[in-house]
C-alpha atoms as a PDB file:
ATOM      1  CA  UNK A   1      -7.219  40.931 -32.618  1.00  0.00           C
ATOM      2  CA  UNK A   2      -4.788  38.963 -34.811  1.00  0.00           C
ATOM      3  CA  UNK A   3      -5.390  35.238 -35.479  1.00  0.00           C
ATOM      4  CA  UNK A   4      -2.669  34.093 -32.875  1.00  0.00           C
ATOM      5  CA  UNK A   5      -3.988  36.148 -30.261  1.00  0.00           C
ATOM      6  CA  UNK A   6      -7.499  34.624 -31.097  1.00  0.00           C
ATOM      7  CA  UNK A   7      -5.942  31.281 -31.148  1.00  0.00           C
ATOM      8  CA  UNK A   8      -4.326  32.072 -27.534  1.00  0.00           C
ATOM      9  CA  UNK A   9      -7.907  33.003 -26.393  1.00  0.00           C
ATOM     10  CA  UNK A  10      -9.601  29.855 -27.462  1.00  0.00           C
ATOM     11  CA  UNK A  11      -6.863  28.194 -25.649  1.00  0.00           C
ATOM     12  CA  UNK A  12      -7.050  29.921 -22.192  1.00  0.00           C
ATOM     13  CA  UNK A  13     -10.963  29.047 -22.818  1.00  0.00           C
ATOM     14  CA  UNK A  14     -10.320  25.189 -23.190  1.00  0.00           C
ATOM     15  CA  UNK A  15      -8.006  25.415 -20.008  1.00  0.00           C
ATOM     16  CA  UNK A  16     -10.612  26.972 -17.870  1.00  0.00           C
ATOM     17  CA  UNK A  17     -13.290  24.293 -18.701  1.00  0.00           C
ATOM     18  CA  UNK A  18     -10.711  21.940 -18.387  1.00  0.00           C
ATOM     19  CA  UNK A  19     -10.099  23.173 -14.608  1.00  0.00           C
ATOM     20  CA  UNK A  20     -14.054  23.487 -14.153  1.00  0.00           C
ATOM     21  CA  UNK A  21     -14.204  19.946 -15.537  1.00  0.00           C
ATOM     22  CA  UNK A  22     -11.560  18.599 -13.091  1.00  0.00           C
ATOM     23  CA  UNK A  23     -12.859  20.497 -10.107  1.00  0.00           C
ATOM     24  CA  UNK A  24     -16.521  18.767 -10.690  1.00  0.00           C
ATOM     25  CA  UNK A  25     -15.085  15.179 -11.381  1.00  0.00           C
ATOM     26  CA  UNK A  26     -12.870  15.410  -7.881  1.00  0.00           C
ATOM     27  CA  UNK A  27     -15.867  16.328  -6.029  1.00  0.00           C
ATOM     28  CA  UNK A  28     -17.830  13.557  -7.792  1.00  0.00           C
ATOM     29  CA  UNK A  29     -15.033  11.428  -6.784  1.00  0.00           C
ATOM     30  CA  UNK A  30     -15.467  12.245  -3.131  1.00  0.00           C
ATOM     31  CA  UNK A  31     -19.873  11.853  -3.272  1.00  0.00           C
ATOM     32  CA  UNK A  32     -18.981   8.378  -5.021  1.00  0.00           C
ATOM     33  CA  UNK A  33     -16.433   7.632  -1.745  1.00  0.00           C
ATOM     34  CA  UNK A  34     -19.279   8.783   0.725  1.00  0.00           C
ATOM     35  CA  UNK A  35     -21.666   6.815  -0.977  1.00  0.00           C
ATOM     36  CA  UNK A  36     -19.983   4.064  -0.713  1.00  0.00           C
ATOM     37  CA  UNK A  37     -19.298   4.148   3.155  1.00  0.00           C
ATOM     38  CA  UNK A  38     -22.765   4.969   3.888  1.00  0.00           C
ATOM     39  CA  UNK A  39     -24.617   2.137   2.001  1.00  0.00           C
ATOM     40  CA  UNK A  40     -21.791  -0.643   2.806  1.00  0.00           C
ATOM     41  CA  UNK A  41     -20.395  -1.092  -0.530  1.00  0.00           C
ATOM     42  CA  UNK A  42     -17.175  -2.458  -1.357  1.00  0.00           C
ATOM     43  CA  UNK A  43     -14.204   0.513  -1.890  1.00  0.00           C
ATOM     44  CA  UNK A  44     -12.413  -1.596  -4.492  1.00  0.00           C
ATOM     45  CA  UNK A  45     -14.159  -2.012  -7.299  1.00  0.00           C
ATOM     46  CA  UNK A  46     -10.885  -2.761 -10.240  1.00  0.00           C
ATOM     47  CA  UNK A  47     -13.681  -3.768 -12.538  1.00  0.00           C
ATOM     48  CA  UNK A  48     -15.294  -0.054 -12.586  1.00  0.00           C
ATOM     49  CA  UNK A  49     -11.590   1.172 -13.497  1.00  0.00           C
ATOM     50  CA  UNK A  50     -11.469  -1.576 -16.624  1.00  0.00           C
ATOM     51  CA  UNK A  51     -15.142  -0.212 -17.642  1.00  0.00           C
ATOM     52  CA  UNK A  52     -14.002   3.688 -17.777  1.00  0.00           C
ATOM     53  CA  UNK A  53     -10.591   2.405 -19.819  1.00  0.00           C
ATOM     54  CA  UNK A  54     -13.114   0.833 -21.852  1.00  0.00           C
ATOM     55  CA  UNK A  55     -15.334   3.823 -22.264  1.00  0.00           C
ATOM     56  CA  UNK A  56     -12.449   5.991 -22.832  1.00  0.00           C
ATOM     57  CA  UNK A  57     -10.857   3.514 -25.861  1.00  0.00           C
ATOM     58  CA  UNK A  58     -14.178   3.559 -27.601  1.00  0.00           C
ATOM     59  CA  UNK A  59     -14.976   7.413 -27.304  1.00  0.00           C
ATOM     60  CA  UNK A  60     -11.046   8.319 -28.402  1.00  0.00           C
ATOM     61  CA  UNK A  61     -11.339   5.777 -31.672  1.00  0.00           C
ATOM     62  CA  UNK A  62      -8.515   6.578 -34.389  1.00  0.00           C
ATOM     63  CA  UNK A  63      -8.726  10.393 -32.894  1.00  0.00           C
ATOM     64  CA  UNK A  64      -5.005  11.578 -34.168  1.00  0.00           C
ATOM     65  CA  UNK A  65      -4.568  13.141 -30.281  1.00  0.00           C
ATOM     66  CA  UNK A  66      -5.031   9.564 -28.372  1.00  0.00           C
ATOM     67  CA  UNK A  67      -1.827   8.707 -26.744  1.00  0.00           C
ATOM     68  CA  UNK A  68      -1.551  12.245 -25.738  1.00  0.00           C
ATOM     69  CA  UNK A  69      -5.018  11.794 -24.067  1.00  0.00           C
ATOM     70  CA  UNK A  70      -4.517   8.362 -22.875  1.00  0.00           C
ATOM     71  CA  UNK A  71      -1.438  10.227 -20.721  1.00  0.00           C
ATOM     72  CA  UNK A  72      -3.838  13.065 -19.578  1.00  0.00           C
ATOM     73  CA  UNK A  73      -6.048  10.499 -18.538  1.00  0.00           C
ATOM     74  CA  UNK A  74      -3.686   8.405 -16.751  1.00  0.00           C
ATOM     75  CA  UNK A  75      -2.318  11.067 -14.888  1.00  0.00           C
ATOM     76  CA  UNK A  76      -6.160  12.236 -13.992  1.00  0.00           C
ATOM     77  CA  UNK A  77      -6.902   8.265 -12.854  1.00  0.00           C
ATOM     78  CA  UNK A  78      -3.921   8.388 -10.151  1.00  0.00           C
ATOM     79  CA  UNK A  79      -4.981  12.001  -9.212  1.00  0.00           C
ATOM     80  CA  UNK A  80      -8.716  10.405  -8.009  1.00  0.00           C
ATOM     81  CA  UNK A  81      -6.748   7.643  -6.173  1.00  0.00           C
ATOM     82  CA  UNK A  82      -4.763   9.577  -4.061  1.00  0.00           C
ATOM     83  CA  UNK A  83      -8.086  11.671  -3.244  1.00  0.00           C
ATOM     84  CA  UNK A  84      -9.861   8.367  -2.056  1.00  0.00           C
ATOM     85  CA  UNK A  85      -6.597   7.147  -0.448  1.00  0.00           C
ATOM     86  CA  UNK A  86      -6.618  10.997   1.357  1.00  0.00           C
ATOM     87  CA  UNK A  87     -10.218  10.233   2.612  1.00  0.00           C
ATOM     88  CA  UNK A  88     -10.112   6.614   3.439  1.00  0.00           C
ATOM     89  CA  UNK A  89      -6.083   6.941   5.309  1.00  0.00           C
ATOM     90  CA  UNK A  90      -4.930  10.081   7.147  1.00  0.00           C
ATOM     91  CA  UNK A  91      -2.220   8.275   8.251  1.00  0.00           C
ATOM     92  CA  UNK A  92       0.181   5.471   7.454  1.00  0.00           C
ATOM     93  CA  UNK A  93      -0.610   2.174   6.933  1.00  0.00           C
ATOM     94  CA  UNK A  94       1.669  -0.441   8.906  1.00  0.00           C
ATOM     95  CA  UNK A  95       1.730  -4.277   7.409  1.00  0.00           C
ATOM     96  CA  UNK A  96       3.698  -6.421   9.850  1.00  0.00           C
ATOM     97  CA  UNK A  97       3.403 -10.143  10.365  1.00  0.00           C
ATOM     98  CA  UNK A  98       5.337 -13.082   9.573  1.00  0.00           C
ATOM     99  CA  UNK A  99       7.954 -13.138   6.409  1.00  0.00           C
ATOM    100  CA  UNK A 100       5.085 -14.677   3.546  1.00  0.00           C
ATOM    101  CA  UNK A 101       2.027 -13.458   5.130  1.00  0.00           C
ATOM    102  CA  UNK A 102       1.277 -11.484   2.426  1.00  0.00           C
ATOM    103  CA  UNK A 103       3.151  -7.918   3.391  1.00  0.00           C
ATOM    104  CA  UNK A 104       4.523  -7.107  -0.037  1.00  0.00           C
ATOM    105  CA  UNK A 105       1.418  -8.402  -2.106  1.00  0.00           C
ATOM    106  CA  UNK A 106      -0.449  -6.179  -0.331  1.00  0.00           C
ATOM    107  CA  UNK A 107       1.391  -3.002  -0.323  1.00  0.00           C
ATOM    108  CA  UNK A 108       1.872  -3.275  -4.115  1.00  0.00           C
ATOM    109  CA  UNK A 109      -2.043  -3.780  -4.459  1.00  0.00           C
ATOM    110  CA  UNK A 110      -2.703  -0.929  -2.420  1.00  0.00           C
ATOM    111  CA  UNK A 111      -0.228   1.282  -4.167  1.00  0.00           C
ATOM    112  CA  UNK A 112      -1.942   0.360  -7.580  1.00  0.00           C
ATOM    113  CA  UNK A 113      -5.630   1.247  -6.347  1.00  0.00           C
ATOM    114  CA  UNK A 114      -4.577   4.242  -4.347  1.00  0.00           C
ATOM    115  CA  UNK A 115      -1.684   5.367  -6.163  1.00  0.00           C
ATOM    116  CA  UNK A 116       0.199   5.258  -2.156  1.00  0.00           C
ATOM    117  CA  UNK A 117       3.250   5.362  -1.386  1.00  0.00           C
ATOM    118  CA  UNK A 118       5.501   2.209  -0.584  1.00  0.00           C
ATOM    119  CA  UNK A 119       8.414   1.756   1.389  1.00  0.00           C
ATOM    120  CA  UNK A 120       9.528  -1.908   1.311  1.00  0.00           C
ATOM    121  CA  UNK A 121      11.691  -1.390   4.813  1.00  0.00           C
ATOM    122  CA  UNK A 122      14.356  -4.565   3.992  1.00  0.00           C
ATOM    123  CA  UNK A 123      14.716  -3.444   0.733  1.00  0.00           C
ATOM    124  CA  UNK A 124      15.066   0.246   1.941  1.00  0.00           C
ATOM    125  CA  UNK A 125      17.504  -0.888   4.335  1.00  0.00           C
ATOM    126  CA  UNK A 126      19.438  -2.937   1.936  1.00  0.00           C
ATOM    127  CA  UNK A 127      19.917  -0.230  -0.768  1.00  0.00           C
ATOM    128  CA  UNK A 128      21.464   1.991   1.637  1.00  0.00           C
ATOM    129  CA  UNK A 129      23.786  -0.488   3.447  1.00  0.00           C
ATOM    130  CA  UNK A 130      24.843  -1.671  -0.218  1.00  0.00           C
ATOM    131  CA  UNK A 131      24.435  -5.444   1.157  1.00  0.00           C
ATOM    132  CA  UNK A 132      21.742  -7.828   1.503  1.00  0.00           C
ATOM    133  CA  UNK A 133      20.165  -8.794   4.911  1.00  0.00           C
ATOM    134  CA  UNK A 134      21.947 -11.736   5.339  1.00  0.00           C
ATOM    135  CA  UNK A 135      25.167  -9.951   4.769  1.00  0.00           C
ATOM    136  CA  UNK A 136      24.162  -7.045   7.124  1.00  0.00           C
ATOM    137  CA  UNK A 137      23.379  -9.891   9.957  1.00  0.00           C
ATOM    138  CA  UNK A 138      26.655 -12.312   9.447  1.00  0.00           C
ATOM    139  CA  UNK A 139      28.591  -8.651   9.309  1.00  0.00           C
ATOM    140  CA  UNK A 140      27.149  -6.407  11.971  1.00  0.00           C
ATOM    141  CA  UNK A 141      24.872  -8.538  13.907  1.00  0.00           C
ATOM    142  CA  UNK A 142      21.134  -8.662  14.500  1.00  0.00           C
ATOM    143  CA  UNK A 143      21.181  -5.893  17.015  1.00  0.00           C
ATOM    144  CA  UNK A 144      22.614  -3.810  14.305  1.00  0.00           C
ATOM    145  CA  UNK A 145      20.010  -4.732  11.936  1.00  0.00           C
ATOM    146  CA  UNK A 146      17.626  -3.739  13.873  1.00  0.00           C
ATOM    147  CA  UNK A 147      18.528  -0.486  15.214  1.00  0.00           C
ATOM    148  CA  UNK A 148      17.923   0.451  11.302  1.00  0.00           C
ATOM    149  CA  UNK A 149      14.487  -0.657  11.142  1.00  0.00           C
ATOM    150  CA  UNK A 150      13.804   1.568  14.329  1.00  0.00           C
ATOM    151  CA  UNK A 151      15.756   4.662  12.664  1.00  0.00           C
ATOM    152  CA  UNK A 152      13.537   3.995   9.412  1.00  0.00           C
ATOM    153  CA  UNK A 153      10.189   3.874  11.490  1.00  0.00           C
ATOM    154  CA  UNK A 154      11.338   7.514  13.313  1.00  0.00           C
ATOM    155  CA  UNK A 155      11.833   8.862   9.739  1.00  0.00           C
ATOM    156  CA  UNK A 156       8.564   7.568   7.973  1.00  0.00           C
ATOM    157  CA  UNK A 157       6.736   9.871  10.793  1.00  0.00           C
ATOM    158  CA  UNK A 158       6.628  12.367   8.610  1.00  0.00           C
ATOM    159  CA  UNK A 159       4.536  11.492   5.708  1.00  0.00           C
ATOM    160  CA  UNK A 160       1.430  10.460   5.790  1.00  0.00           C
ATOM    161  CA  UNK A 161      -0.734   8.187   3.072  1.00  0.00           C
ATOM    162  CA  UNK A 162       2.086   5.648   2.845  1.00  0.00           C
ATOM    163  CA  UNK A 163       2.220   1.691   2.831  1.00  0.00           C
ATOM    164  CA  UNK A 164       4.717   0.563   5.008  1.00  0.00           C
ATOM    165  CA  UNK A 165       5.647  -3.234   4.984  1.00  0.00           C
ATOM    166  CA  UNK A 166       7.593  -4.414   7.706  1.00  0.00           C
ATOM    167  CA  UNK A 167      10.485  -7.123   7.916  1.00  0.00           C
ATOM    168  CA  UNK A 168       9.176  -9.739   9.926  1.00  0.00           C
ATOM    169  CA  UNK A 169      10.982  -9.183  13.120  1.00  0.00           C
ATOM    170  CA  UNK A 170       9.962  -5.646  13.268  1.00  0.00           C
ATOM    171  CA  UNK A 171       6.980  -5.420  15.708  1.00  0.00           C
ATOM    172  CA  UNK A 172       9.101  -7.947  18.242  1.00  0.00           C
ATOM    173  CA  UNK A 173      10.355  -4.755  19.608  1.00  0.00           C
ATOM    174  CA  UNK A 174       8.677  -2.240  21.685  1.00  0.00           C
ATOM    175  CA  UNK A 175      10.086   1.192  20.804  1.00  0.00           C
ATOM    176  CA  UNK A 176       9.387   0.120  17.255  1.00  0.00           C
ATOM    177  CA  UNK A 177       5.717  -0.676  17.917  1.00  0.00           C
ATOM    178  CA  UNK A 178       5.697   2.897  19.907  1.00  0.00           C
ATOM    179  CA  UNK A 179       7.136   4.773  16.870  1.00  0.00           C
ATOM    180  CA  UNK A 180       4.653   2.694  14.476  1.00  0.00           C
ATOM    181  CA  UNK A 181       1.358   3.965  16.038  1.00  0.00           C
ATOM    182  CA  UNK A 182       2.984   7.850  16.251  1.00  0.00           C
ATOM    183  CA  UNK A 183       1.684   8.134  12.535  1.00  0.00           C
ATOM    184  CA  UNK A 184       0.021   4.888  11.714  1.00  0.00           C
ATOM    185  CA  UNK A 185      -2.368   1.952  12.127  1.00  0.00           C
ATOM    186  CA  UNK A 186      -0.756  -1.100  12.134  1.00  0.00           C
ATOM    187  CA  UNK A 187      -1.918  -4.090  10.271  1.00  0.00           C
ATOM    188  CA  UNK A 188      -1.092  -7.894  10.645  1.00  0.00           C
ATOM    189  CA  UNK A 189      -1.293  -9.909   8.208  1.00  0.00           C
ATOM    190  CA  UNK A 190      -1.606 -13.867   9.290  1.00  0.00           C
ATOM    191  CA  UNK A 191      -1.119 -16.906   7.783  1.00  0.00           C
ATOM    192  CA  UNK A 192      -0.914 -20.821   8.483  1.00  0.00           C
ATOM    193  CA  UNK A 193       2.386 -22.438   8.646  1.00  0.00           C
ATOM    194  CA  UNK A 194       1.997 -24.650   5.778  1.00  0.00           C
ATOM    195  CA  UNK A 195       1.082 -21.104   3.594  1.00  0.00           C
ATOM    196  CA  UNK A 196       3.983 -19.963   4.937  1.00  0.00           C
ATOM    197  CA  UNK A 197       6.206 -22.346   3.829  1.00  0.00           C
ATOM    198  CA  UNK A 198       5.122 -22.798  -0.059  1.00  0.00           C
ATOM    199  CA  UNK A 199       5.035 -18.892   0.007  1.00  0.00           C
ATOM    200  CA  UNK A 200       8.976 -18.796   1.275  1.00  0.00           C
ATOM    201  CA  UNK A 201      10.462 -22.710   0.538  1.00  0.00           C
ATOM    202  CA  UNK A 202      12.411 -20.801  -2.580  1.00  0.00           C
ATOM    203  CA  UNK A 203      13.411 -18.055  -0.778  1.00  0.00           C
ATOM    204  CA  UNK A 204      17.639 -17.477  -0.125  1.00  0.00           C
ATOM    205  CA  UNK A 205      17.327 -13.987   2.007  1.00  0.00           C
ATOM    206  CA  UNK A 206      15.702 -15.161   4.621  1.00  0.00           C
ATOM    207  CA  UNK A 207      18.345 -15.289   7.759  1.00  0.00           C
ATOM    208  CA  UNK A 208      16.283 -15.882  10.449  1.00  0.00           C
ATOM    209  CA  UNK A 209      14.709 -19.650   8.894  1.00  0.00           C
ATOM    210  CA  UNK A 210      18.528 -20.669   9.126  1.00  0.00           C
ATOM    211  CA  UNK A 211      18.358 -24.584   9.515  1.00  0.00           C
ATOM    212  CA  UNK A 212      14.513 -24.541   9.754  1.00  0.00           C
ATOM    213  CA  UNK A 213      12.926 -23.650   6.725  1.00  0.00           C
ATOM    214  CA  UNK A 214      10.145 -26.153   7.444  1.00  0.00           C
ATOM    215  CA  UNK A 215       7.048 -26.313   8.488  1.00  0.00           C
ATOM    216  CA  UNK A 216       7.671 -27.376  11.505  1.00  0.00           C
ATOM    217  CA  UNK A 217      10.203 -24.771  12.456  1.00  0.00           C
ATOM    218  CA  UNK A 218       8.109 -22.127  10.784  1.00  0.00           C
ATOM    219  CA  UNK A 219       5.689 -23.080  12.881  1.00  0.00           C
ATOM    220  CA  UNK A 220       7.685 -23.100  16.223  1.00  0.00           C
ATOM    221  CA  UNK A 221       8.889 -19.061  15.357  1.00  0.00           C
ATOM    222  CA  UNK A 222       5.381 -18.136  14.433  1.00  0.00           C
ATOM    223  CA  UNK A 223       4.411 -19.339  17.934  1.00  0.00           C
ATOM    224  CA  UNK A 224       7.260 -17.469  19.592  1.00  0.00           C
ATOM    225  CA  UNK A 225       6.425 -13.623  17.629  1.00  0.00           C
ATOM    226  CA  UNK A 226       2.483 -14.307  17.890  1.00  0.00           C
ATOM    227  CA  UNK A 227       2.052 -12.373  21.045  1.00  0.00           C
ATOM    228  CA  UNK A 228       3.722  -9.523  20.285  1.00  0.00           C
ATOM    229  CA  UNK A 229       2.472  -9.426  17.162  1.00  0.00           C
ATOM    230  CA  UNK A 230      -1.109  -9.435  18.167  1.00  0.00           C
ATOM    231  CA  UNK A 231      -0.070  -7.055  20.649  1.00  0.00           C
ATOM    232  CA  UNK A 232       1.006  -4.439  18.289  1.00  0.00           C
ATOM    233  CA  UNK A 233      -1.669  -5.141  16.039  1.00  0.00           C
ATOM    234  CA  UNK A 234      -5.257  -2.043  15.192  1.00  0.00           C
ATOM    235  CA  UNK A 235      -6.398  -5.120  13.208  1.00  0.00           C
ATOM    236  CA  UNK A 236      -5.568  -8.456  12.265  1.00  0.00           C
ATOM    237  CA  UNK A 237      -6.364 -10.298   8.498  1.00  0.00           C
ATOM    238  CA  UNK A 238      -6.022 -13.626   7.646  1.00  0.00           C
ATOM    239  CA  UNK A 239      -4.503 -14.015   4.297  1.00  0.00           C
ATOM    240  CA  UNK A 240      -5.272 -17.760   3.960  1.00  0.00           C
ATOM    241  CA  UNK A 241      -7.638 -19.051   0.825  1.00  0.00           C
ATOM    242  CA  UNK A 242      -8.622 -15.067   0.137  1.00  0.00           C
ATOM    243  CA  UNK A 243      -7.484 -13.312  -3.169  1.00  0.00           C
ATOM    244  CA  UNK A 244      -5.592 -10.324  -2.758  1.00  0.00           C
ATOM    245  CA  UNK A 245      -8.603  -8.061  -3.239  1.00  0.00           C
ATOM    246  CA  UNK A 246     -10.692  -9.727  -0.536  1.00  0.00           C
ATOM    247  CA  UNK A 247      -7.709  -9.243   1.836  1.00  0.00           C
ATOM    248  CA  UNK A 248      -7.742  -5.490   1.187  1.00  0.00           C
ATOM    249  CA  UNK A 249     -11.426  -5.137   1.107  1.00  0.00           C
ATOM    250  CA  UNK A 250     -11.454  -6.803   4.467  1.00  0.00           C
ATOM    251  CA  UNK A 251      -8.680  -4.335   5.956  1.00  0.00           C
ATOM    252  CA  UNK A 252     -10.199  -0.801   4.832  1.00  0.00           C
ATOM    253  CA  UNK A 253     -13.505  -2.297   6.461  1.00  0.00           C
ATOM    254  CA  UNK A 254     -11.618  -2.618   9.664  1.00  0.00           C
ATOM    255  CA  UNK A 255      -9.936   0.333   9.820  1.00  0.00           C
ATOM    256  CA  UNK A 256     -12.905   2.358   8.472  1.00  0.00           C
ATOM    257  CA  UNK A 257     -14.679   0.952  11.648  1.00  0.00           C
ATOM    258  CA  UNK A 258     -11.649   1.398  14.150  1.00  0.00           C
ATOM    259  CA  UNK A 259     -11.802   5.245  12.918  1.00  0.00           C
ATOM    260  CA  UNK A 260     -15.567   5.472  13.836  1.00  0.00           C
ATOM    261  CA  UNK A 261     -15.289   4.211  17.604  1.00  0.00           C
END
């Protein structure tokens, strides 16, 4: 055996306790999930995630290979996400609820701990329609609008571990509620007028607080969607006074416990 094929050897050895190594660390992923669940303990823990970066700094030092590491390492963090996001969600997860409850805050914190999926539906809509909401209302009507968000929800069947966030008018429809649960658990998200308002008073794309982007008026709409939203609803949070992390904490608990009934 030449030196390069003894080199090549050493190398296929390092891959296969690499793969060994990865294979133990997912299943040590999956006893640290179950543990979890069965003692009560909170999923998200972000400050566990800043003590392994920590750990990881210290142990790589000055080491000549770091960055190239730090990538392996990055790419082995979002791996372990989407295994907890695979055991915690076989399904969709469906934020609806009035425009500033909270929808896109919490999709993008959800994506970041579970490395899911997003699909921002307005935005969605927008890119593909080349105009912005307002413009797709004052140029094709509401109706129109809305038959879109019903084609989207038909399409997003067919993956699964994704965080859907909902325009706010969404849920006010039937069929759309009907296509939601087909591959999801819908979530609504709730806030008080008044949060509403300082979460939306700067906001230019929203059509439908036309001449009433008060309190008052915010208040009055809120009113009209809040039976059909709590119709559609598997579970309801309250966003108001919570950080975004209790708001999250509080939804896996509820869905973790509408999947055990």
């Amino acid at each position: 055996m030449n030196d390069l094929e003894m080199y090549r050897e050493q190398l296929a050895l390092c891959d296969d306790k690499i793969i060994d190594a990865l294979v133990e660390r997912n299943a040590i992923v999956e006893k640290i999930m179950a543990y979890k669940e069965e003692y009560g303990m909170p999923i998200l823990q972000p400050q566990q995630e800043a003590k392994q970066a920590a750990r990881l700094k210290e142990k790589l030092g000055d080491n000549k290979y770091r960055e190239e590491i730090y990538d392996v390492f990055r790419r082995i963090n979002r791996n372990s996400k989407r295994i907890q996001a695979r055991k915690l969600f076989d399904y969709n997860i469906i934020l609806i609820g009035f425009m500033g409850a909270g929808k896109t805050t919490i999709s993008d914190y959800l994506s970041t701990m579970f490395a899911m999926n997003i699909v921002e539906m307005d935005q969605v809509i927008e890119e593909r329609e080349e105009m912005s909401i307002q413009d797709i209302f004052a140029t094709y009507g509401e109706e129109y609008f809305r038959e879109l968000e019903t084609s989207l929800l038909i399409e997003m069947q067919s993956r699964k571990n994704t965080v859907i966030s909902c325009g706010g008018g969404v849920a006010m429809r039937e069929r759309n509620v009907e296509e939601m649960k087909k591959n999801g658990r819908v979530v609504l998200l709730t806030a008080s007028p008044d949060t509403i308002y300082e979460r939306v008073k700067d906001s230019r794309n929203r059509p439908v607080l036309n001449g009433r982007k008060n309190v008052e008026g915010i208040s009055e709409l809120m009113e009209q969607r809040r039976e059909k939203y709590e119709a559609a609803a598997d579970v309801v949070v309250n966003t108001d006074g919570k950080t975004v992390l209790q708001v999250c904490e509080e939804m896996i608990q509820k869905l973790t416990e509408m999947e055990e009934k």
